[in-house]
N, C-alpha and C. Protein backbone atom coordinates (compact mmCIF):
# COMPACT_ATOMS: atom_id res chain seq x y z
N UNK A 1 0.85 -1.17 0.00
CA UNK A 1 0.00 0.00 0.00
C UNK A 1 0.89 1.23 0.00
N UNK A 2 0.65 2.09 -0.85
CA UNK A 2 1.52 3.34 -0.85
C UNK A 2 0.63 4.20 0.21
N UNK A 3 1.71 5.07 0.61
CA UNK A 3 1.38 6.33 1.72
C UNK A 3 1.55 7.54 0.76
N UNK A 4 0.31 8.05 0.82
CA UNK A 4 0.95 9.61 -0.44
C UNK A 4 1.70 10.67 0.55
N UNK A 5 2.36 11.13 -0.12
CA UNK A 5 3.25 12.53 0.19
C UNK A 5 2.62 13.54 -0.12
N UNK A 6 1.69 14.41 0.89
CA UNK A 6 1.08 15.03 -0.09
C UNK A 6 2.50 16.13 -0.72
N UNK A 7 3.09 16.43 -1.81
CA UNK A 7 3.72 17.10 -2.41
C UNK A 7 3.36 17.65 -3.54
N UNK A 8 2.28 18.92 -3.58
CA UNK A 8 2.75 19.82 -3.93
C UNK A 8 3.85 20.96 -4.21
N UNK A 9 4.68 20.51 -3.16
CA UNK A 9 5.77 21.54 -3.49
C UNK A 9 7.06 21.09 -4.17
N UNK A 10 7.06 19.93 -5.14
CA UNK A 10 7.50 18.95 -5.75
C UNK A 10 8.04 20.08 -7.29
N UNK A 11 6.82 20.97 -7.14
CA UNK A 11 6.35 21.84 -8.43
C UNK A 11 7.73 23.14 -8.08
N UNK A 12 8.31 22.97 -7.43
CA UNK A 12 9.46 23.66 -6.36
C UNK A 12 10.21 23.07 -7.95
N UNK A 13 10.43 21.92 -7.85
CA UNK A 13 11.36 21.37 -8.37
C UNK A 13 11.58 21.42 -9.62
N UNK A 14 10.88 22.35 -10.65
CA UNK A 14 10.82 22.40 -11.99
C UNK A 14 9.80 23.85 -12.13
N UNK A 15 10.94 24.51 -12.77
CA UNK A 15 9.86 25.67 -12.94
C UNK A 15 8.81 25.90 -13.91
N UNK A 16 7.86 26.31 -13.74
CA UNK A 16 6.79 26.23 -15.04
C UNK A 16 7.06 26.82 -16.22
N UNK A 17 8.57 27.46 -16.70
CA UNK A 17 8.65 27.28 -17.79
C UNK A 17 9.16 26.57 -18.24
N UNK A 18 9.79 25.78 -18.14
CA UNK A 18 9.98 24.30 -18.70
C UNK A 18 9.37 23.34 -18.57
N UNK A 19 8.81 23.30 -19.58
CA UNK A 19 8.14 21.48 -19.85
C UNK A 19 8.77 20.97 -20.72
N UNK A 20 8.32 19.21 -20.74
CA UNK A 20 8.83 18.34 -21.24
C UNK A 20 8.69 19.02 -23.08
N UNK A 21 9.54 18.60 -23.70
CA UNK A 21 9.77 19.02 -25.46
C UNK A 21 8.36 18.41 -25.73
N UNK A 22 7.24 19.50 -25.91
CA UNK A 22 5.74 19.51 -26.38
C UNK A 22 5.41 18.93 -27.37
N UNK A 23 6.73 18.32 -28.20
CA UNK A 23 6.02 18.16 -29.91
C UNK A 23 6.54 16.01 -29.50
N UNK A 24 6.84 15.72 -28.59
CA UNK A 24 7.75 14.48 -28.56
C UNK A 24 5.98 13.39 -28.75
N UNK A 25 5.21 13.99 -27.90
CA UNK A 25 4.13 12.80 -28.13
C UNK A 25 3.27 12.82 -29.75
N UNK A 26 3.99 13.63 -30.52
CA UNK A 26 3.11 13.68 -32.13
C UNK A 26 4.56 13.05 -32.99
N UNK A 27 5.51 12.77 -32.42
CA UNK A 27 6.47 12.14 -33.47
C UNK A 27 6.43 10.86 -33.31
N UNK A 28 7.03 9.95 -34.06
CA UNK A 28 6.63 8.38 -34.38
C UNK A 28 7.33 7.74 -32.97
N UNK A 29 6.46 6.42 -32.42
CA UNK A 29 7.60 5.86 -31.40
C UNK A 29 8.41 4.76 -32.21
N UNK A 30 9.47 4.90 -31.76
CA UNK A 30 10.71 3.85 -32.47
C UNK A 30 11.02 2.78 -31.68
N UNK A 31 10.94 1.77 -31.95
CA UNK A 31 11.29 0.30 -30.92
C UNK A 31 12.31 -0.66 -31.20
N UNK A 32 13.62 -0.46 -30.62
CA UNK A 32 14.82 -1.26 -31.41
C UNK A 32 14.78 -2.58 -30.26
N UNK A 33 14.86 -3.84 -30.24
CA UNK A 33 14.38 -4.80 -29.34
C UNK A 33 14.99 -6.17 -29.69
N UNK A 34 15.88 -6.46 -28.74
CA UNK A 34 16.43 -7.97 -29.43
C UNK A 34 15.34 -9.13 -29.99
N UNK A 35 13.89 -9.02 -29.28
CA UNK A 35 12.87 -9.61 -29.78
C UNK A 35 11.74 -8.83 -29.76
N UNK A 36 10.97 -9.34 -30.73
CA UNK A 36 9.42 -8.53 -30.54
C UNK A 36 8.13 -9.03 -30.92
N UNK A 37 7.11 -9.43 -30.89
CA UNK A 37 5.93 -9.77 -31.36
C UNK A 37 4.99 -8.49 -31.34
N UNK A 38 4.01 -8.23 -32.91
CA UNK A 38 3.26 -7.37 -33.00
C UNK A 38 2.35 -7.64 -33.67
N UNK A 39 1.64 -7.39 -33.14
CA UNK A 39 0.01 -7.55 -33.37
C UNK A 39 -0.57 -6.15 -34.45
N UNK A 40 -0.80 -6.14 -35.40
CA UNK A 40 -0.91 -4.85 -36.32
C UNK A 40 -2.29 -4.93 -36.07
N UNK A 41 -3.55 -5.87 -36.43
CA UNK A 41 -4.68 -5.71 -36.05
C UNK A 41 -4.53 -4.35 -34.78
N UNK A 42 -4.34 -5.10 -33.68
CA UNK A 42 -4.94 -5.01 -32.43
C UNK A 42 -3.82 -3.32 -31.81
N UNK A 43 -2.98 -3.71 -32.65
CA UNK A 43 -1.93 -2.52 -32.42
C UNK A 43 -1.24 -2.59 -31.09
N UNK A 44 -0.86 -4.04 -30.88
CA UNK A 44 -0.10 -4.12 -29.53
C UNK A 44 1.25 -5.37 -29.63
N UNK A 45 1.93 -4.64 -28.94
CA UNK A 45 3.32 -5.46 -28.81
C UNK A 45 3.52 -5.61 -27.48
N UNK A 46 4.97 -6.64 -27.89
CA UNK A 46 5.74 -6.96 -26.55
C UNK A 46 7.15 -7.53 -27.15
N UNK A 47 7.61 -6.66 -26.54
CA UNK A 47 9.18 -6.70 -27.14
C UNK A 47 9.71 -6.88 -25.47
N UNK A 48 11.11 -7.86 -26.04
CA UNK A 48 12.22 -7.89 -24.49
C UNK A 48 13.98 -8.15 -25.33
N UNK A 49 14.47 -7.85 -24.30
CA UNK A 49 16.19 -7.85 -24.68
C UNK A 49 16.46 -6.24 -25.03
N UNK A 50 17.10 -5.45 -23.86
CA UNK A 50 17.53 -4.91 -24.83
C UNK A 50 16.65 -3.45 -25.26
N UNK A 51 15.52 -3.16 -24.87
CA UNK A 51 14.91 -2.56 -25.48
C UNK A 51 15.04 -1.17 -25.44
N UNK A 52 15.17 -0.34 -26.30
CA UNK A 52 15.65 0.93 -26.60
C UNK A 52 14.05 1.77 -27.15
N UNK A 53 13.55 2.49 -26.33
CA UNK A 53 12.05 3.24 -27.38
C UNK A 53 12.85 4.65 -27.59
N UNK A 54 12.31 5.21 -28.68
CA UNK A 54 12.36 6.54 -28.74
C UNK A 54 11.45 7.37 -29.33
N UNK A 55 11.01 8.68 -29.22
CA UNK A 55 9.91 9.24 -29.50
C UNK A 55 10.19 10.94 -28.97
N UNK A 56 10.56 11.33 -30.44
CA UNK A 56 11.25 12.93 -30.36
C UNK A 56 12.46 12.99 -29.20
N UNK A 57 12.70 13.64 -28.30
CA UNK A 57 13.66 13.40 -27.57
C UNK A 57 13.85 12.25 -26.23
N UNK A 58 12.16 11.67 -26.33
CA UNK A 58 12.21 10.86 -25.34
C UNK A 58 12.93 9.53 -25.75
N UNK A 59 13.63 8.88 -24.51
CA UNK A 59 14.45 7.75 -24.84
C UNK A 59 14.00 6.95 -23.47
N UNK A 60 13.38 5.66 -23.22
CA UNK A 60 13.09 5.01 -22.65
C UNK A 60 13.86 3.48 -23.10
N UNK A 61 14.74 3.33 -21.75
CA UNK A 61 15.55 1.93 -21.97
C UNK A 61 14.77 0.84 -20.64
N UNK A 62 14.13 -0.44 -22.04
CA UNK A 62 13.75 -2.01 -20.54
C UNK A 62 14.70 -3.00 -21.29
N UNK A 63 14.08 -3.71 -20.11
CA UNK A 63 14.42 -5.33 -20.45
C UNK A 63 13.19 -6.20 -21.37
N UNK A 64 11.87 -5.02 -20.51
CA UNK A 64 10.99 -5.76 -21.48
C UNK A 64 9.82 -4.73 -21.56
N UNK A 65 9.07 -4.26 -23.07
CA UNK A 65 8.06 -3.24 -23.26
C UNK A 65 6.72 -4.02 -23.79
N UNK A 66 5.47 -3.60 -23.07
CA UNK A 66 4.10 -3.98 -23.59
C UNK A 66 3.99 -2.35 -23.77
N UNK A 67 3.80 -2.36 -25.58
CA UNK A 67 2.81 -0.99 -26.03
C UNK A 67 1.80 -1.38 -26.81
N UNK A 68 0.99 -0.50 -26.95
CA UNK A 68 -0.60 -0.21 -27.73
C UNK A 68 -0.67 0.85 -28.32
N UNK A 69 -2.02 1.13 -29.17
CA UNK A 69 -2.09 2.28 -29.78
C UNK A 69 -3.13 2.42 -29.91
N UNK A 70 -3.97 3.34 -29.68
CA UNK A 70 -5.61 3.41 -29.73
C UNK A 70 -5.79 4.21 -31.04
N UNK A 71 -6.84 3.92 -31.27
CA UNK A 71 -7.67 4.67 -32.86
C UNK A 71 -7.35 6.17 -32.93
N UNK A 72 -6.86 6.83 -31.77
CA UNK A 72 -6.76 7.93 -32.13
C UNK A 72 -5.22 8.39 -31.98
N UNK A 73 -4.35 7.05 -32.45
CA UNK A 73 -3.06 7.07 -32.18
C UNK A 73 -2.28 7.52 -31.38
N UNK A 74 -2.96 7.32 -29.70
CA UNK A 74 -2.25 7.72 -28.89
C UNK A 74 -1.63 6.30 -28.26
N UNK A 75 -0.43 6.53 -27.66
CA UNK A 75 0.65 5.64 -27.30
C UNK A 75 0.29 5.09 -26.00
N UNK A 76 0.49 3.70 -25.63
CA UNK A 76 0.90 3.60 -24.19
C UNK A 76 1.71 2.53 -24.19
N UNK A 77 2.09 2.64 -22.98
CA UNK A 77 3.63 1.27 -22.80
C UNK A 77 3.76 0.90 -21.37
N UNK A 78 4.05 -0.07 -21.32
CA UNK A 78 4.53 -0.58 -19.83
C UNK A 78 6.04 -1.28 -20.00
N UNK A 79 6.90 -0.75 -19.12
CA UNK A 79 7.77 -1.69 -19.24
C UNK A 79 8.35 -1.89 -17.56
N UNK A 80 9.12 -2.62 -17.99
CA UNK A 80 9.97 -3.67 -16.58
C UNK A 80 11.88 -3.83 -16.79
N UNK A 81 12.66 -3.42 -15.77
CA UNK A 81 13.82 -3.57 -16.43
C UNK A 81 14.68 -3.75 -14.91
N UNK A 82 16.14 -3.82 -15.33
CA UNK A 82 17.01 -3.71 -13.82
C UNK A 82 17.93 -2.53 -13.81
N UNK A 83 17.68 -1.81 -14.07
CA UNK A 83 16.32 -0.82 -13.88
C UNK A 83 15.85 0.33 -15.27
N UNK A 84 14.60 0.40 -15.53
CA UNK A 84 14.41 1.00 -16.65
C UNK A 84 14.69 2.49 -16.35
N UNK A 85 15.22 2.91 -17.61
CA UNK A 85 15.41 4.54 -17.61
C UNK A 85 14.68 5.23 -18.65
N UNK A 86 14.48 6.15 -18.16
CA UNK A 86 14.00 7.74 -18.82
C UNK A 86 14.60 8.70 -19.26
N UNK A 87 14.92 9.10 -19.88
CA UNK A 87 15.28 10.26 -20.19
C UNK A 87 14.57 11.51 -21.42
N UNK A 88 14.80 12.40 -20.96
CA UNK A 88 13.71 13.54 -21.93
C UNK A 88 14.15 15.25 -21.82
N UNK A 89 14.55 15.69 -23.06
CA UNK A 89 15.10 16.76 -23.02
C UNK A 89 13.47 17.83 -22.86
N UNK A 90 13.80 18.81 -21.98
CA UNK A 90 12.57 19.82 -21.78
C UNK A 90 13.23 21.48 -22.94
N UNK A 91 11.96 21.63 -23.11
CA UNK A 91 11.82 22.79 -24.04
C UNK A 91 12.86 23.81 -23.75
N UNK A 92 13.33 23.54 -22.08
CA UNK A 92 13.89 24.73 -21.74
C UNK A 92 15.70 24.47 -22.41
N UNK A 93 15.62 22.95 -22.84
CA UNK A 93 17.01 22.60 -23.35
C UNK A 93 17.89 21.62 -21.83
N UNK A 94 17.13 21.85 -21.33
CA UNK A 94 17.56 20.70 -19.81
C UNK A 94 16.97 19.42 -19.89
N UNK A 95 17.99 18.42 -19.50
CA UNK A 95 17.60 17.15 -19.44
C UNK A 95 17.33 16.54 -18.27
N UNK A 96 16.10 16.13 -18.36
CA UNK A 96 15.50 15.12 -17.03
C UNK A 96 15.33 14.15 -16.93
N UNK A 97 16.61 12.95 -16.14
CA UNK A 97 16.20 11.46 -16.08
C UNK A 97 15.46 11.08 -15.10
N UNK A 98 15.57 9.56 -15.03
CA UNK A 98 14.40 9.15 -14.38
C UNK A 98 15.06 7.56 -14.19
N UNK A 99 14.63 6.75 -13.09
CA UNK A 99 14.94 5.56 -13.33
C UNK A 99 13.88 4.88 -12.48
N UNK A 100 13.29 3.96 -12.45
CA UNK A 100 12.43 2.40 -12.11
C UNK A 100 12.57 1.23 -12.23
N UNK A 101 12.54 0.17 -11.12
CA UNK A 101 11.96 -1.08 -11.60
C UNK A 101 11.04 -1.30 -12.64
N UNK A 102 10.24 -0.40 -12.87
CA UNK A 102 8.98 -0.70 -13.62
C UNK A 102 8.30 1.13 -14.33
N UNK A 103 7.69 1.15 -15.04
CA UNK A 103 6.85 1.95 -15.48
C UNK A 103 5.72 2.04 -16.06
N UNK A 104 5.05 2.73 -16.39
CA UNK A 104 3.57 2.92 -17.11
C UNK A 104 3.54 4.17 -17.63
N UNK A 105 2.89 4.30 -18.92
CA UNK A 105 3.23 5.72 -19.67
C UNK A 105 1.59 5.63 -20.71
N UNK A 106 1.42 6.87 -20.26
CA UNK A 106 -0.31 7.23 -21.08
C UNK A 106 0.19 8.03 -21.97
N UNK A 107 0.55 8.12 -23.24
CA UNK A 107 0.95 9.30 -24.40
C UNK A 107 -0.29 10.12 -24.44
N UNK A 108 -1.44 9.66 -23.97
CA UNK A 108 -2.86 10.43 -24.80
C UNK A 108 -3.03 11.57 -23.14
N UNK A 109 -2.78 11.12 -22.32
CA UNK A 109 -2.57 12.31 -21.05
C UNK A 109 -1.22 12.58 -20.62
N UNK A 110 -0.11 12.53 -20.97
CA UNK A 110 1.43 12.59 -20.86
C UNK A 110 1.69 12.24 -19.74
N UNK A 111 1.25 10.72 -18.95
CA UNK A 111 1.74 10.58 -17.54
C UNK A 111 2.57 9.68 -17.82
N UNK A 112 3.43 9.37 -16.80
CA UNK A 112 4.26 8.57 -17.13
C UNK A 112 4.44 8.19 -14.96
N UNK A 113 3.87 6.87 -14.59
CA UNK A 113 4.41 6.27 -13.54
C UNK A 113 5.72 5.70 -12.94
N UNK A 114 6.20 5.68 -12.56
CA UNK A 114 7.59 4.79 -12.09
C UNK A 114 7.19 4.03 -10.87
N UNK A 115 7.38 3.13 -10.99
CA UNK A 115 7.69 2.21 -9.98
C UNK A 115 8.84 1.60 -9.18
N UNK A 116 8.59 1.02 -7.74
CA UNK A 116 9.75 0.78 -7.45
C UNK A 116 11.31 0.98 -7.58
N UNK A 117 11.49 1.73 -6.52
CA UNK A 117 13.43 1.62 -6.75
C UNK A 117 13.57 3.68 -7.62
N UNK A 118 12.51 4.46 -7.28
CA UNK A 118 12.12 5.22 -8.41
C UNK A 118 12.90 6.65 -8.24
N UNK A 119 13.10 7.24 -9.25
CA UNK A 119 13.90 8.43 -8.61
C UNK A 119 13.39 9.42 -9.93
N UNK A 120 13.95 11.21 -10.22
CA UNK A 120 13.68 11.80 -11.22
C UNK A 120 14.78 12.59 -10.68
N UNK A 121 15.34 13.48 -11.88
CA UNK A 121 16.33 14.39 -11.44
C UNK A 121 16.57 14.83 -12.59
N UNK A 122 16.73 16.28 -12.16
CA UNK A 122 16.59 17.53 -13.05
C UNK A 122 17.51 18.42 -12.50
N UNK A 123 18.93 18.99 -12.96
CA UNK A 123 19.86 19.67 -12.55
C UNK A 123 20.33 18.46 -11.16
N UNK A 124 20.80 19.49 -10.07
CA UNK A 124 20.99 18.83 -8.72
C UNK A 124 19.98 18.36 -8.24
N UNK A 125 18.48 18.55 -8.74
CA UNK A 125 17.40 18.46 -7.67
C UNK A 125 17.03 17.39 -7.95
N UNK A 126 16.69 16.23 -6.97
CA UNK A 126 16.62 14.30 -7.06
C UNK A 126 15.40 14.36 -6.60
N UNK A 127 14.28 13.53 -6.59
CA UNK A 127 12.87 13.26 -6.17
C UNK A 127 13.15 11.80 -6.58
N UNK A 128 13.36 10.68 -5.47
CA UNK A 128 12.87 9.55 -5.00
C UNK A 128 12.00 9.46 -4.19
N UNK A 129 11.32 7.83 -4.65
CA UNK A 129 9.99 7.36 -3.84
C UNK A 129 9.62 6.15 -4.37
N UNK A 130 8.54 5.28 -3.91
CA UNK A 130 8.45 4.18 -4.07
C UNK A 130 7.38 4.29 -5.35
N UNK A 131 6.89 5.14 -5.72
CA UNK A 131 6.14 6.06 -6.92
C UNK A 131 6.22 7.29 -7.05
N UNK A 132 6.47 7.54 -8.38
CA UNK A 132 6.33 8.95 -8.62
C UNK A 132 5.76 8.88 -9.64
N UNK A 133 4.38 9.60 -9.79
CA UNK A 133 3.71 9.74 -10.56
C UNK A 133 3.98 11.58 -11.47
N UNK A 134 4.63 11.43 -12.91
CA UNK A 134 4.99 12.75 -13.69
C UNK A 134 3.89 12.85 -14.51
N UNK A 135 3.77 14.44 -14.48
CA UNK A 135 2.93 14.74 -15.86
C UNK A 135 3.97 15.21 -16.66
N UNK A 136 4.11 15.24 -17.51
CA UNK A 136 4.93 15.32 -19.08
C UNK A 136 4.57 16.74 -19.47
N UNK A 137 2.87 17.46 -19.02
CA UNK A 137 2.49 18.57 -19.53
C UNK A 137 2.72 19.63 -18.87
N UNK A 138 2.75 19.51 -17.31
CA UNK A 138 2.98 20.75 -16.14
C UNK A 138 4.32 20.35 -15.85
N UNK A 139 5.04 19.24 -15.27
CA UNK A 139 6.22 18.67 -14.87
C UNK A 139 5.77 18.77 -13.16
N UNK A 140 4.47 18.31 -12.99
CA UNK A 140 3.73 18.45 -11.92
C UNK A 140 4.57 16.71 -11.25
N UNK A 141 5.05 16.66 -10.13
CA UNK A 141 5.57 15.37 -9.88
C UNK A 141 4.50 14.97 -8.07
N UNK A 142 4.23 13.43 -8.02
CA UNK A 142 4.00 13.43 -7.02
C UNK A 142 4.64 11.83 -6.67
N UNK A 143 5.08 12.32 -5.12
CA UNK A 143 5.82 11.14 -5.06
C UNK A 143 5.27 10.08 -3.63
N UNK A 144 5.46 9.04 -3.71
CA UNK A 144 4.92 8.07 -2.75
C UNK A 144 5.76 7.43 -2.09
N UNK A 145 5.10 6.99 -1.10
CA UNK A 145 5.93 5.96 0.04
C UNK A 145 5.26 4.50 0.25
N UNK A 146 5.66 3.42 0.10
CA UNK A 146 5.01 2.25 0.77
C UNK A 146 5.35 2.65 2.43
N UNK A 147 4.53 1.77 3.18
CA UNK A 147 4.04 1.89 4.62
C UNK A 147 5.85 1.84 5.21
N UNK A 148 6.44 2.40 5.58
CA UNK A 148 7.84 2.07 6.17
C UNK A 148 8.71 2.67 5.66
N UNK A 149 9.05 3.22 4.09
CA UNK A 149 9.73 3.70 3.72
C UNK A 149 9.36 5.67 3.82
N UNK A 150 10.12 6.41 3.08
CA UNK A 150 9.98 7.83 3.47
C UNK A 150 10.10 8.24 1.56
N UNK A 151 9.62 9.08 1.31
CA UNK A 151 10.14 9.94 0.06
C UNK A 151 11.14 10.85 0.61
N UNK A 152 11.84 10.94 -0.50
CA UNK A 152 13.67 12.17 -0.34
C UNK A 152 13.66 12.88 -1.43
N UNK A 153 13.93 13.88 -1.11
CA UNK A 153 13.58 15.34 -1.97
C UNK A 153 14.48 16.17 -1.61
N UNK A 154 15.88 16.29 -2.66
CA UNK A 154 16.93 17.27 -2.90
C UNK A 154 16.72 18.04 -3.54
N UNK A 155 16.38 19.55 -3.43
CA UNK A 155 16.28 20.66 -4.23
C UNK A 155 17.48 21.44 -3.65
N UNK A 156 18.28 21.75 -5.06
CA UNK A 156 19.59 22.50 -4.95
C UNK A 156 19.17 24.32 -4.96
N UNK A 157 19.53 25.02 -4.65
CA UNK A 157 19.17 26.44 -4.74
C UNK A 157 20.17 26.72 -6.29
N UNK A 158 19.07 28.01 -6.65
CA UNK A 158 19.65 28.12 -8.16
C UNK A 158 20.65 29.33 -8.13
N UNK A 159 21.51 29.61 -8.39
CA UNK A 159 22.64 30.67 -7.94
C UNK A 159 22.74 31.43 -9.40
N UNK A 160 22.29 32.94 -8.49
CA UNK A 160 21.87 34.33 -9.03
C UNK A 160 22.76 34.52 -10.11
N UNK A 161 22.19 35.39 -11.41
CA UNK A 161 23.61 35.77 -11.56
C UNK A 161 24.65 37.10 -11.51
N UNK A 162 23.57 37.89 -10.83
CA UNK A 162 24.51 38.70 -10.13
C UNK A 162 25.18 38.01 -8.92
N UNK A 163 25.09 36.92 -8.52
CA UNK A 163 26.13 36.42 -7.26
C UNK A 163 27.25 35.86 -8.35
N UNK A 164 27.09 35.26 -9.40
CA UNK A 164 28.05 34.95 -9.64
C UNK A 164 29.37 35.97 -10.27
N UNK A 165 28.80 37.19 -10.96
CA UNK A 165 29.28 37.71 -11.21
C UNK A 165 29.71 39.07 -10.05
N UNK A 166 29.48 38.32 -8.68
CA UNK A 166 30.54 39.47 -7.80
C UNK A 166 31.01 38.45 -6.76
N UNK A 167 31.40 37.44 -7.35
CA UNK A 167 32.36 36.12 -6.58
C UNK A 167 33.98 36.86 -7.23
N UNK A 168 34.87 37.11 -6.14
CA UNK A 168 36.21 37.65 -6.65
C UNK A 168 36.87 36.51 -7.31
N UNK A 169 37.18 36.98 -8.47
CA UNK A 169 38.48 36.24 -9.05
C UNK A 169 39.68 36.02 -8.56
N UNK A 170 40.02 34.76 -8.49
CA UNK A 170 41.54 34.44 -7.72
C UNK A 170 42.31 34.23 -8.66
N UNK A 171 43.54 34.94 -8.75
CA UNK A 171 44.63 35.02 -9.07
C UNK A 171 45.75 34.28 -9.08
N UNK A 172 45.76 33.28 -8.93
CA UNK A 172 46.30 32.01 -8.36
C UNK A 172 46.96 31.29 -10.08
């Protein structure tokens, strides 16, 4: 049973002008996979070994992916890995990974779950938990605890740049 965090202030952790690269859920998903079975009717696979997705800047690495595609060609996927990764460049030109035991990803509402073992990190700032549930559209994050464990939340302070530019130069 997860314990929610309530975290709102998660939204601390990504400023609202950066979101995830807006155009990544209208470009094709790519599936490179040591094996795969696909169902073209039904529009569903399951690929394992190896598996590499990509889709505009998003890059999602398992061991093993179940995707679909609904009539109105929106994406979804589950995968499972030791441990699957995320990664996704944001509009602002910053990259935000991600890692799980496991995931779940809605292309048609841009969520994307992590499971187990779960973490996100953007610059210095880390958000682990036993779930973290991302939106892709706000970079709204919320993170969970099973009964015993705690969520951990590193937010680095962002340094001015007038501080940087009246740090004395050493001469050295």
């Amino acid at each position: 049973m997860f314990r929610p965090l309530v975290l709102p202030l998660l939204v601390l952790l990504l400023n609202n002008s950066a979101q995830a690269e807006t155009a990544d859920r209208e470009k094709p998903m790519n599936i490179v996979a040591d094996n795969c079975a696909l169902d073209q009717k039904t529009q569903q696979s399951v690929c394992t070994g190896n598996v590499i997705v990509t889709q505009g800047t998003m890059v999602i690495r398992a061991d093993k992916l179940t995707t679909r595609q609904d009539e109105q060609g929106n994406q979804f996927s589950q995968g499972e890995g030791r441990p699957v990764r995320f990664k996704q460049k944001l509009d602002s030109g910053e990259l935000l990974n991600a890692e799980a035991l496991r995931f779940d990803y809605d292309g048609a509402k841009g969520f994307m779950i992590l499971l187990d073992k779960a973490w996100v990190k953007r610059h210095q700032d880390l958000v682990v938990g036993d779930k973290i549930t991302y939106d892709m559209n706000t970079e709204f994050y919320q993170a969970q605890s099973k009964a015993g464990n705690r969520v951990n939340i590193t937010l680095t302070p962002k340094v001015k740049a007038s501080e940087t530019a009246s740090k004395p130069v050493s001469k050295e």
